[in-house]
Protein backbone atom coordinates (compact mmCIF):
# COMPACT_ATOMS: atom_id res chain seq x y z
CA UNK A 1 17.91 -42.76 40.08
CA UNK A 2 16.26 -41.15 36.98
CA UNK A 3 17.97 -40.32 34.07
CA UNK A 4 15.95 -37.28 33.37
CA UNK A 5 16.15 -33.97 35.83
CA UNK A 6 13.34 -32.70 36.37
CA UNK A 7 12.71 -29.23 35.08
CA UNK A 8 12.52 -26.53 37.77
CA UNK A 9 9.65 -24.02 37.85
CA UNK A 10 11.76 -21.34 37.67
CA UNK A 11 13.44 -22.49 34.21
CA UNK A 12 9.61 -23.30 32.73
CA UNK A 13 8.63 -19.41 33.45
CA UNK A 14 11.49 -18.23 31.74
CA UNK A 15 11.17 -20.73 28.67
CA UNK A 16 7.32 -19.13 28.39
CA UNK A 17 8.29 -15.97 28.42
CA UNK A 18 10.87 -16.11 25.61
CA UNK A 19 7.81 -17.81 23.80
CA UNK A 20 5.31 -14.71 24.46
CA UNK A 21 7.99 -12.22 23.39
CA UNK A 22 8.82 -13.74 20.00
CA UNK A 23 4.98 -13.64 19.35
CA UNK A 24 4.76 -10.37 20.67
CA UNK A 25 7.79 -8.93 18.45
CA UNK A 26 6.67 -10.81 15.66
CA UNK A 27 3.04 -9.67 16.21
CA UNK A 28 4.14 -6.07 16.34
CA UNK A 29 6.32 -6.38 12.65
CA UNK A 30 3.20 -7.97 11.69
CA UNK A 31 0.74 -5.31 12.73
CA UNK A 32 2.66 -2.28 11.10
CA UNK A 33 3.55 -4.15 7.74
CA UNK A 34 1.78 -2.62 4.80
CA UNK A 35 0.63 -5.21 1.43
CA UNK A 36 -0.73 -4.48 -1.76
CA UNK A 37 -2.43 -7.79 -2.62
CA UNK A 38 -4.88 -8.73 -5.17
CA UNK A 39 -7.52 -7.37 -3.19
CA UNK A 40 -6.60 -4.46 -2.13
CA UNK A 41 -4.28 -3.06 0.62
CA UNK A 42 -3.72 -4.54 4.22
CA UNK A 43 -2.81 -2.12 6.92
CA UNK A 44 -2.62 -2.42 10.22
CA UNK A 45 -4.26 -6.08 10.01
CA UNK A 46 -7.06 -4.60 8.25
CA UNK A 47 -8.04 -5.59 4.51
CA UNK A 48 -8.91 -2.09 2.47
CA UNK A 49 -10.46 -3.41 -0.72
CA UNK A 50 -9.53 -1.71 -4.12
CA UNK A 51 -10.58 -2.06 -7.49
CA UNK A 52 -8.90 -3.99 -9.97
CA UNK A 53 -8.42 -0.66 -11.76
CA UNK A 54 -6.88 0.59 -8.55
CA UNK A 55 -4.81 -1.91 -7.95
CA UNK A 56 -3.24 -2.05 -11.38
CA UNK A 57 -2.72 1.56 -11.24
CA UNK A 58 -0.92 1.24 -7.77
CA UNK A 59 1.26 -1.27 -9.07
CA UNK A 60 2.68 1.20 -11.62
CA UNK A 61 3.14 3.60 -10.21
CA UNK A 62 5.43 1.86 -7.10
CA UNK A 63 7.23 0.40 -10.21
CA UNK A 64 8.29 3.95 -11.20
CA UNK A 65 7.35 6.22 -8.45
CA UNK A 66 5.19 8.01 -10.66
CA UNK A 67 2.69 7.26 -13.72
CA UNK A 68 2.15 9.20 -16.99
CA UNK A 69 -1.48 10.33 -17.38
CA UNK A 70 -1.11 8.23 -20.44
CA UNK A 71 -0.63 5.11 -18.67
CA UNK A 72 -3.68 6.33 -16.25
CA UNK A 73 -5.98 6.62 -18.75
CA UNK A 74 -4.93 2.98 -20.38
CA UNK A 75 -6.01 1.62 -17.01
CA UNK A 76 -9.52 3.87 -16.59
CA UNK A 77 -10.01 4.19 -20.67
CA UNK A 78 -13.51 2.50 -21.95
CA UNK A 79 -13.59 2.56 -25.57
CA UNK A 80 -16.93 3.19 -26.21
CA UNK A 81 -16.87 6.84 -24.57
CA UNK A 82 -14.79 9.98 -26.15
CA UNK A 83 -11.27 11.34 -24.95
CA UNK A 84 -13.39 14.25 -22.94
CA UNK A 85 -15.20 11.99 -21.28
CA UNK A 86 -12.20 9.47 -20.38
CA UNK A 87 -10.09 12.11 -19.47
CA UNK A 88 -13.45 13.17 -16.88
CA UNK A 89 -13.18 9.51 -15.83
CA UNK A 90 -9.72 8.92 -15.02
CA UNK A 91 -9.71 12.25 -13.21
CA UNK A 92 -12.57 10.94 -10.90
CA UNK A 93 -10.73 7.78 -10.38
CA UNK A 94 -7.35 9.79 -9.46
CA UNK A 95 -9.90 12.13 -6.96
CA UNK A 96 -11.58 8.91 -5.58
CA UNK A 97 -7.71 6.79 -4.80
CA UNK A 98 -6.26 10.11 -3.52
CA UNK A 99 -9.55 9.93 -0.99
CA UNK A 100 -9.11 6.30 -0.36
CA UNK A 101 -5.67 6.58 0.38
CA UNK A 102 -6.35 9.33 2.59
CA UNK A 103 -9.04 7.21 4.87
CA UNK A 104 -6.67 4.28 4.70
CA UNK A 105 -3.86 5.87 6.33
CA UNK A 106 -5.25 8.81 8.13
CA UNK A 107 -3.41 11.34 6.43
CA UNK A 108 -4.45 14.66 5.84
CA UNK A 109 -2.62 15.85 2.86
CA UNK A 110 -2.92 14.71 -0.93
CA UNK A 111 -1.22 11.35 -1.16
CA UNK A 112 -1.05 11.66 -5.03
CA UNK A 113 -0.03 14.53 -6.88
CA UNK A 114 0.41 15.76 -10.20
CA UNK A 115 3.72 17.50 -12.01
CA UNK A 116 5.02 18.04 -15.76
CA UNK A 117 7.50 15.33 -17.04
CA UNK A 118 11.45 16.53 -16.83
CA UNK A 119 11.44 15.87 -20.54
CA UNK A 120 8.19 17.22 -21.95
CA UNK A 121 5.74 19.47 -19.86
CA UNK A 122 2.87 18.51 -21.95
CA UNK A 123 3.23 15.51 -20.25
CA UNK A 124 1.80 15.01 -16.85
CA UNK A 125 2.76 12.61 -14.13
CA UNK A 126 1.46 11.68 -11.01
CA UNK A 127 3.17 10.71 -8.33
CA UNK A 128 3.26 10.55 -4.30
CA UNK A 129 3.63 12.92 -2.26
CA UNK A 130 6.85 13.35 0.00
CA UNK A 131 5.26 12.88 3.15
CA UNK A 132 2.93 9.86 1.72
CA UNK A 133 6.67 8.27 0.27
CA UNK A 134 7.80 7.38 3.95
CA UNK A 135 4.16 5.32 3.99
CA UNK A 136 4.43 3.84 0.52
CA UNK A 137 8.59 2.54 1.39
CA UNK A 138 6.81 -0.06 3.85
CA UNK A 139 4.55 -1.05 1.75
CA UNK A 140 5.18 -4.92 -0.20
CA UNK A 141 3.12 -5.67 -3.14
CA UNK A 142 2.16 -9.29 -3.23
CA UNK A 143 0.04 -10.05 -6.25
């Protein structure tokens, strides 16, 4: 007599098939996971490169759920041009993401908007949009 049993066929095909559901379930939390990483953003297992510029400016503004245009033009400024021409630049930059964003995810509203700050309206913030928020609250940053 052995002192092993011998597996039955029946108990093998069940055994796979827990195997090939974990991958599947874990493939699936895999495939609609959203990451901000150093090169840009990962959705939907596909890397969307960003600039460094773009990526700093995305990490702000998840920090607070919005960004000053102070802060914006901090990230876009180059000190060799005038304020005219950096505020030009970082409104480019904010018209470029918003289209990025848009491709990325397929939407077809505005992903970043712009308001006046609660405690000064000469301020100006941007922020995400509402509908763009339920996208952004799956997203992990990485760096």
């Amino acid at each position: 007599k052995s002192l092993f049993l011998k597996p039955s066929i029946t108990s093998f095909l069940i055994l796979l098939s827990l195997v090939l559901l974990v991958i599947y379930i874990i493939d699936r939390i895999r495939f609609n996971h959203i990451i901000l990483n150093s090169k840009g953003i990962i959705y939907k297992r596909v890397l969307n490169q960003l600039s460094p510029k773009e990526i700093n400016f995305m990490k702000d503004i998840l920090k607070d759920n919005y960004i000053p245009t102070k802060s914006v033009l901090k990230i876009t400024e180059n000190k060799n041009l005038s304020y005219p021409h950096n505020i030009k630049i970082k409104d480019q930059f904010i018209k470029e993401l918003n289209v990025k964003l848009k491709t990325i995810f397929n939407s077809n509203y505005s992903p970043l908007e712009v308001r006046s700050s609660k405690t000064d309206a000469r301020i100006k913030e941007h922020y995400f949009n509402d509908n763009f928020k339920k996208i952004i609250n799956r997203l992990s940053v990485k760096i």
